[in-house]
PDB file of N, CA and C in Angstrom:
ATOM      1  N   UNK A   1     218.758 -28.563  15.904  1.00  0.00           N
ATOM      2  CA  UNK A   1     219.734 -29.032  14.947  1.00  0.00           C
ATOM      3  C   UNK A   1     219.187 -28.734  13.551  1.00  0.00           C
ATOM      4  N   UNK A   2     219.758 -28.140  12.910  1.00  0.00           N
ATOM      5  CA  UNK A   2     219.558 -27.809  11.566  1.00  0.00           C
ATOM      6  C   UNK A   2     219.323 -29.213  10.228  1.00  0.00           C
ATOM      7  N   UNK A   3     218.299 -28.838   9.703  1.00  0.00           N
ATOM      8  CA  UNK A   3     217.980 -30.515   8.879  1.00  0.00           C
ATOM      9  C   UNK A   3     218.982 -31.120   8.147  1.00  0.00           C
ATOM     10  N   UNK A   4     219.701 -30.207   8.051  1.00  0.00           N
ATOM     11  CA  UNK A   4     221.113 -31.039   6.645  1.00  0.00           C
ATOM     12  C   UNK A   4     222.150 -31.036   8.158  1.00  0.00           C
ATOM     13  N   UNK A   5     222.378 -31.251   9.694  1.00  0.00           N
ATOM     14  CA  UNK A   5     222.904 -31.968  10.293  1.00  0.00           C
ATOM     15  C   UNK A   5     222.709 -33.453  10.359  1.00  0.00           C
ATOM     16  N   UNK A   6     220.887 -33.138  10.329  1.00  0.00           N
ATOM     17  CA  UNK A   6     219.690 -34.108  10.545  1.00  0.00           C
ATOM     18  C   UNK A   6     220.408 -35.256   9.782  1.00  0.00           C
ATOM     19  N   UNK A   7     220.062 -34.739   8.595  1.00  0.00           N
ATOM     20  CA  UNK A   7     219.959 -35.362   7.401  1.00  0.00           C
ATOM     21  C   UNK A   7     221.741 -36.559   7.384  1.00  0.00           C
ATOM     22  N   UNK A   8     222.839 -35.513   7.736  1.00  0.00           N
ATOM     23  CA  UNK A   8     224.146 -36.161   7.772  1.00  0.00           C
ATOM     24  C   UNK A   8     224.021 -37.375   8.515  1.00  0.00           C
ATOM     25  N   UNK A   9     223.247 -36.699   9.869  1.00  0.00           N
ATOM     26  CA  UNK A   9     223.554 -38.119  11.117  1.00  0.00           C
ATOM     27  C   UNK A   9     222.848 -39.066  10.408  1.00  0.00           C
ATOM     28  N   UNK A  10     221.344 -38.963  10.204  1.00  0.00           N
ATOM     29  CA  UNK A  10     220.747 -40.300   8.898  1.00  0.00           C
ATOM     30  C   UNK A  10     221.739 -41.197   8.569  1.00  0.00           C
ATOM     31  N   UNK A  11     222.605 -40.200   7.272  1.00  0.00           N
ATOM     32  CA  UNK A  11     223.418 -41.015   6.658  1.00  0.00           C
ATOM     33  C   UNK A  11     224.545 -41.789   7.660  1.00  0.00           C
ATOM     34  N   UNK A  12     225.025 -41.563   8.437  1.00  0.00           N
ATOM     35  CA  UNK A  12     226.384 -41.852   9.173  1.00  0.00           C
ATOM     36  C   UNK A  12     225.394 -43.134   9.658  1.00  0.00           C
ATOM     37  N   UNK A  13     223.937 -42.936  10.648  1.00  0.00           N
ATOM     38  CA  UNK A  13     223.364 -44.401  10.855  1.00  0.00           C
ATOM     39  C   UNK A  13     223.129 -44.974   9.979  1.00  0.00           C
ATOM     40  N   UNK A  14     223.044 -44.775   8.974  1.00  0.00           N
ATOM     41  CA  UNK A  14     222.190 -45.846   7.658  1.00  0.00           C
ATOM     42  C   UNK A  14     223.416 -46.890   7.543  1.00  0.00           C
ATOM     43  N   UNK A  15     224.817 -45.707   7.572  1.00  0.00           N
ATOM     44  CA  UNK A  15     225.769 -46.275   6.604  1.00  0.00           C
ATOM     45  C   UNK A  15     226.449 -47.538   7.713  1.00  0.00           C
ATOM     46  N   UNK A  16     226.404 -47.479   9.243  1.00  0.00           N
ATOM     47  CA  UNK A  16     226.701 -48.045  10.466  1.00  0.00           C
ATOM     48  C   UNK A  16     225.798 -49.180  10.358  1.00  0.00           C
ATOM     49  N   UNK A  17     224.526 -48.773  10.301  1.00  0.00           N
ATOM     50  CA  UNK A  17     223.912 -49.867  10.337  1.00  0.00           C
ATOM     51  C   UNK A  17     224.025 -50.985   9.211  1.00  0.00           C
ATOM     52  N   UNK A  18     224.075 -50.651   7.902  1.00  0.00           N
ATOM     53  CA  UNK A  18     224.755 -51.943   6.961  1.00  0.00           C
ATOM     54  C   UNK A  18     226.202 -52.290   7.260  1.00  0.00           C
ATOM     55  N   UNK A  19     227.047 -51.442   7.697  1.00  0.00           N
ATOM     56  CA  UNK A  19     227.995 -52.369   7.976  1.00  0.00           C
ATOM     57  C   UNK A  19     228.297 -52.907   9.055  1.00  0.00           C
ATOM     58  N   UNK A  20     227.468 -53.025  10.227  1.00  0.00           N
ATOM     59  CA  UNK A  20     227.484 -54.114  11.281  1.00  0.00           C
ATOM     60  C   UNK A  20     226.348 -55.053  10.780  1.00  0.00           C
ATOM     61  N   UNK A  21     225.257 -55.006   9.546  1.00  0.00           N
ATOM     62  CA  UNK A  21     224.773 -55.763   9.529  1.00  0.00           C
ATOM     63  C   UNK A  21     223.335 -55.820   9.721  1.00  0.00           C
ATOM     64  N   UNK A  22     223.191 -54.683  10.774  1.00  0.00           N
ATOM     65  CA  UNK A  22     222.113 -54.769  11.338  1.00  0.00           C
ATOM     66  C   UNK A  22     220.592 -54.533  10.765  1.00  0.00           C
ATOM     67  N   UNK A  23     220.452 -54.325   9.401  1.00  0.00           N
ATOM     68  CA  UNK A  23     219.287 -54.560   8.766  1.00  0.00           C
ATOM     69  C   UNK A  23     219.230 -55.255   7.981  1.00  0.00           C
ATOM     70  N   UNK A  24     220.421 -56.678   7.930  1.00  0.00           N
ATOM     71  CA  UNK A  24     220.143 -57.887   7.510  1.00  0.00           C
ATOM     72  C   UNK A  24     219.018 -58.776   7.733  1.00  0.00           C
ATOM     73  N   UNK A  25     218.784 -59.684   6.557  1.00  0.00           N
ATOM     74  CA  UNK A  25     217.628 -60.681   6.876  1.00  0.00           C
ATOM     75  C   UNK A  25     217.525 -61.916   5.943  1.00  0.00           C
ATOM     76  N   UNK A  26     216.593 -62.512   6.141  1.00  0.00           N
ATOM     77  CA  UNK A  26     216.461 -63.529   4.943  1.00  0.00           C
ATOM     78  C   UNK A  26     217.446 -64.280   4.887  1.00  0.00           C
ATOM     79  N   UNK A  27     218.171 -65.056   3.356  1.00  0.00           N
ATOM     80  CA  UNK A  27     219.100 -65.600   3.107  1.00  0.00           C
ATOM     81  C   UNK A  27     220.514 -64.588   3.761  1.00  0.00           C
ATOM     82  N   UNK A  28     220.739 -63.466   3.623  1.00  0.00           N
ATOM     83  CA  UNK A  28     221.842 -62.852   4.840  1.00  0.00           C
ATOM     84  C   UNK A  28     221.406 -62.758   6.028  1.00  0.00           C
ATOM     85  N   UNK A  29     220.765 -63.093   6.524  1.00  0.00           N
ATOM     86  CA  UNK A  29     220.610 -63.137   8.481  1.00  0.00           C
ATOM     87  C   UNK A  29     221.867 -63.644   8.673  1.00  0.00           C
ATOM     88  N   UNK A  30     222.939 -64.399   8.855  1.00  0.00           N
ATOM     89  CA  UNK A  30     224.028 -65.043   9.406  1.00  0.00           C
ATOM     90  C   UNK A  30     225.255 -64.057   9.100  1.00  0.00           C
ATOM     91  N   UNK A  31     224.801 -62.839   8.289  1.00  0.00           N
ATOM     92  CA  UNK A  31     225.488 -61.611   8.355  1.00  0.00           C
ATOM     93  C   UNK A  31     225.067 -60.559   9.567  1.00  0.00           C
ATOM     94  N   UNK A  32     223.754 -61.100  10.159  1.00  0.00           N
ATOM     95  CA  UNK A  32     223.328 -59.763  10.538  1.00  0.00           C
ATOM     96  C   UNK A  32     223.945 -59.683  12.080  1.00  0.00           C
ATOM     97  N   UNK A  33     223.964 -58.518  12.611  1.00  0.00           N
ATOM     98  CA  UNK A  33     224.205 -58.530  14.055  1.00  0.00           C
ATOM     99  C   UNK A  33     223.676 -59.579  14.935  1.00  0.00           C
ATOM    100  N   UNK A  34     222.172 -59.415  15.008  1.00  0.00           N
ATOM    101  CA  UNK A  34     221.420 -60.351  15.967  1.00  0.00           C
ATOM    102  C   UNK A  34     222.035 -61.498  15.804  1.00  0.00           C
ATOM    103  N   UNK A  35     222.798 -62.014  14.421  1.00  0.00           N
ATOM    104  CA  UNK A  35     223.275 -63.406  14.317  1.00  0.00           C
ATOM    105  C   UNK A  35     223.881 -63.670  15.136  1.00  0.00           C
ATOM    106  N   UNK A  36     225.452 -62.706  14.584  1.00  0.00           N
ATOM    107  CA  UNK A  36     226.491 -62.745  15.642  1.00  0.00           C
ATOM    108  C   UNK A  36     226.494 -62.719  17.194  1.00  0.00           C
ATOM    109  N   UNK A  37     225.746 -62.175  17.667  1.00  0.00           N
ATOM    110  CA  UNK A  37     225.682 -61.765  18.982  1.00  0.00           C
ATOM    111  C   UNK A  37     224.703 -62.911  19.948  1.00  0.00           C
ATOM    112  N   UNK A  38     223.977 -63.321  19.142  1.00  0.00           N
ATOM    113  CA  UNK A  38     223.050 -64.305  19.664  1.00  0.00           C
ATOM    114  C   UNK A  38     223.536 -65.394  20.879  1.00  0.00           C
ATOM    115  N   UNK A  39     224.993 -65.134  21.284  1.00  0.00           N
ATOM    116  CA  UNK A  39     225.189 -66.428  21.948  1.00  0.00           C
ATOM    117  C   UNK A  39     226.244 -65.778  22.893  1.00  0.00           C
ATOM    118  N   UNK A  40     226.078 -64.220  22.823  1.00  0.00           N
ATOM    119  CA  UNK A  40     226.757 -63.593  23.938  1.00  0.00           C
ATOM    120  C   UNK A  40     226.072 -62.388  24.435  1.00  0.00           C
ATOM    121  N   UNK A  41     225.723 -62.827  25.962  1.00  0.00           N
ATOM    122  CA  UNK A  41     224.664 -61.873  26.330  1.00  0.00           C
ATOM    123  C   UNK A  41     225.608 -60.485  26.983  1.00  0.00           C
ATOM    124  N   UNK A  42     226.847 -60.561  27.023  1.00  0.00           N
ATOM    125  CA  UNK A  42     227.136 -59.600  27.528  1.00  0.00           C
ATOM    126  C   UNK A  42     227.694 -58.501  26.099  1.00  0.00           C
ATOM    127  N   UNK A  43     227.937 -59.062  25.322  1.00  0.00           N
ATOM    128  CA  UNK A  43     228.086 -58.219  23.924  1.00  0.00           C
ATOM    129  C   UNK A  43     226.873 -57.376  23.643  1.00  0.00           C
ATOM    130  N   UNK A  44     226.212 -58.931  23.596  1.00  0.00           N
ATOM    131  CA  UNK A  44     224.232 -57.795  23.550  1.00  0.00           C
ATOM    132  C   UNK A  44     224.381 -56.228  24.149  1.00  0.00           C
ATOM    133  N   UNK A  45     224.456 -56.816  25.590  1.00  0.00           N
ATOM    134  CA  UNK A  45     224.196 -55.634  26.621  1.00  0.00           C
ATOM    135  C   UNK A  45     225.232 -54.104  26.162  1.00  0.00           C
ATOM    136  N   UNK A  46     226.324 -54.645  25.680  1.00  0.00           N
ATOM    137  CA  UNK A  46     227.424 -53.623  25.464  1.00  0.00           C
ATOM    138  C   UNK A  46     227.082 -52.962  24.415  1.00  0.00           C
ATOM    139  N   UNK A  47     226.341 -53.162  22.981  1.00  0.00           N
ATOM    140  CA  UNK A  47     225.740 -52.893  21.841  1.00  0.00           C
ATOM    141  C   UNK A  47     224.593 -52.317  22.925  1.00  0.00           C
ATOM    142  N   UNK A  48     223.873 -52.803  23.210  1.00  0.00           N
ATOM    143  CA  UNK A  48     223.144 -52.124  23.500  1.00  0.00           C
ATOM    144  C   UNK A  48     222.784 -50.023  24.411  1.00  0.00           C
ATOM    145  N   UNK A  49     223.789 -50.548  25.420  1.00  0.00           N
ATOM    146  CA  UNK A  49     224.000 -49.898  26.580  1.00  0.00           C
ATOM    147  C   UNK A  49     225.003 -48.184  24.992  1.00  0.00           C
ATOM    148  N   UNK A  50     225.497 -48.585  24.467  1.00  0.00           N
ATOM    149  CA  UNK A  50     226.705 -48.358  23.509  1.00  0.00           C
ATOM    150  C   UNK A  50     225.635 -47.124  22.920  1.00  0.00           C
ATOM    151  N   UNK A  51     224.375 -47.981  22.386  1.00  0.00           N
ATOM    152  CA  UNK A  51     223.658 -47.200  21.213  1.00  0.00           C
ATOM    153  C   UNK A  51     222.964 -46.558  22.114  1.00  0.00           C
ATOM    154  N   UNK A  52     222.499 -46.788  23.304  1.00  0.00           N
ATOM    155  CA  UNK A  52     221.397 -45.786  24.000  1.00  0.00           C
ATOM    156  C   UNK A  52     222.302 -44.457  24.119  1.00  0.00           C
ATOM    157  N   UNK A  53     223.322 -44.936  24.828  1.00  0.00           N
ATOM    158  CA  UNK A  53     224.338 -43.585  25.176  1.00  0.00           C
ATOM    159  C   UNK A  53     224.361 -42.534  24.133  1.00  0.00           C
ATOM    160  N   UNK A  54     224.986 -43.526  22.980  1.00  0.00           N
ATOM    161  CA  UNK A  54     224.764 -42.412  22.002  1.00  0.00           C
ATOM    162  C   UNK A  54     223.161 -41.698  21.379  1.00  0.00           C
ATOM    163  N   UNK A  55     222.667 -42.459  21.411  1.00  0.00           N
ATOM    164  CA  UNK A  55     221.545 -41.913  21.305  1.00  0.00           C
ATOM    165  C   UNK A  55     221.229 -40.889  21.577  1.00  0.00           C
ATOM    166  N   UNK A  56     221.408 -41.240  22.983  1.00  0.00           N
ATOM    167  CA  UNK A  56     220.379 -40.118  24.053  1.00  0.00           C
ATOM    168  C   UNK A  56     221.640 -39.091  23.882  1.00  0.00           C
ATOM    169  N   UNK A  57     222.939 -38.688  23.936  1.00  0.00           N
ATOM    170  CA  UNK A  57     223.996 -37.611  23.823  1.00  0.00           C
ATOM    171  C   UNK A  57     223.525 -36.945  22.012  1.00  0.00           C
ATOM    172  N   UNK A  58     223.216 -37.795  21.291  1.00  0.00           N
ATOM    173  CA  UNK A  58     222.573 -36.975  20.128  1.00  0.00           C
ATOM    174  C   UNK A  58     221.193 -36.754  19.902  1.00  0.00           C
ATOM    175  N   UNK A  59     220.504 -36.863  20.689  1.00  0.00           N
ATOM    176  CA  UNK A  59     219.172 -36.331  20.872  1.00  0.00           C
ATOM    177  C   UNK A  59     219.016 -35.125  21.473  1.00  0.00           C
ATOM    178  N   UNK A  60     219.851 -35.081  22.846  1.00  0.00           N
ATOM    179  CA  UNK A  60     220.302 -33.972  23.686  1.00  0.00           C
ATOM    180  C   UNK A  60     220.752 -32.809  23.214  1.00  0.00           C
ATOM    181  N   UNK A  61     221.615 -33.198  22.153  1.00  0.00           N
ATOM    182  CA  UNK A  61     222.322 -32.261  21.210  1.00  0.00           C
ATOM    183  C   UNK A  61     221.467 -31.297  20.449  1.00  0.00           C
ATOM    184  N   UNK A  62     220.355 -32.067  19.811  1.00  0.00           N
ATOM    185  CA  UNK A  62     219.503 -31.891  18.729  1.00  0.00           C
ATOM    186  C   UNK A  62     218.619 -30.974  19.686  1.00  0.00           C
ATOM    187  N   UNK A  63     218.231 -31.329  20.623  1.00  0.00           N
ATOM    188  CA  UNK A  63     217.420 -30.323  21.907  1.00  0.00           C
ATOM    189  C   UNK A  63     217.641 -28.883  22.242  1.00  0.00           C
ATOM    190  N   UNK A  64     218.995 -28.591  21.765  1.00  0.00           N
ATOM    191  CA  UNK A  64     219.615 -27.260  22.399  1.00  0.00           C
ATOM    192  C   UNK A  64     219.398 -26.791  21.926  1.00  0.00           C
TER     193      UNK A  64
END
């Protein structure tokens, strides 16, 4: 994968990850994901299961 793909996907996670929250902390923790989710284990699993997939389909990508 060419670095300014690299570089795009970065941005697309950076920009995903503040708006679910997920590198909230401190006085915003009750914004952050882990907040929300904390009291549903099957959401967890679905976030979870969600990001590996993608993950691993854009890692794969990046491989070819």
């Amino acid at each position: 994968m060419p670095p300014k793909h690299v570089e795009s996907e970065l941005d697309k996670l950076i920009l995903w990850a503040n708006n679910v929250g997920a590198v909230c902390s401190g006085e915003s923790y009750e914004f952050s994901l882990d907040y929300r989710l904390r009291d549903s284990p099957f959401y967890q699993e679905r976030v979870r299961l969600s990001f590996f997939a993608r993950f691993h389909t854009g890692l794969g990508h990046s491989l070819r």
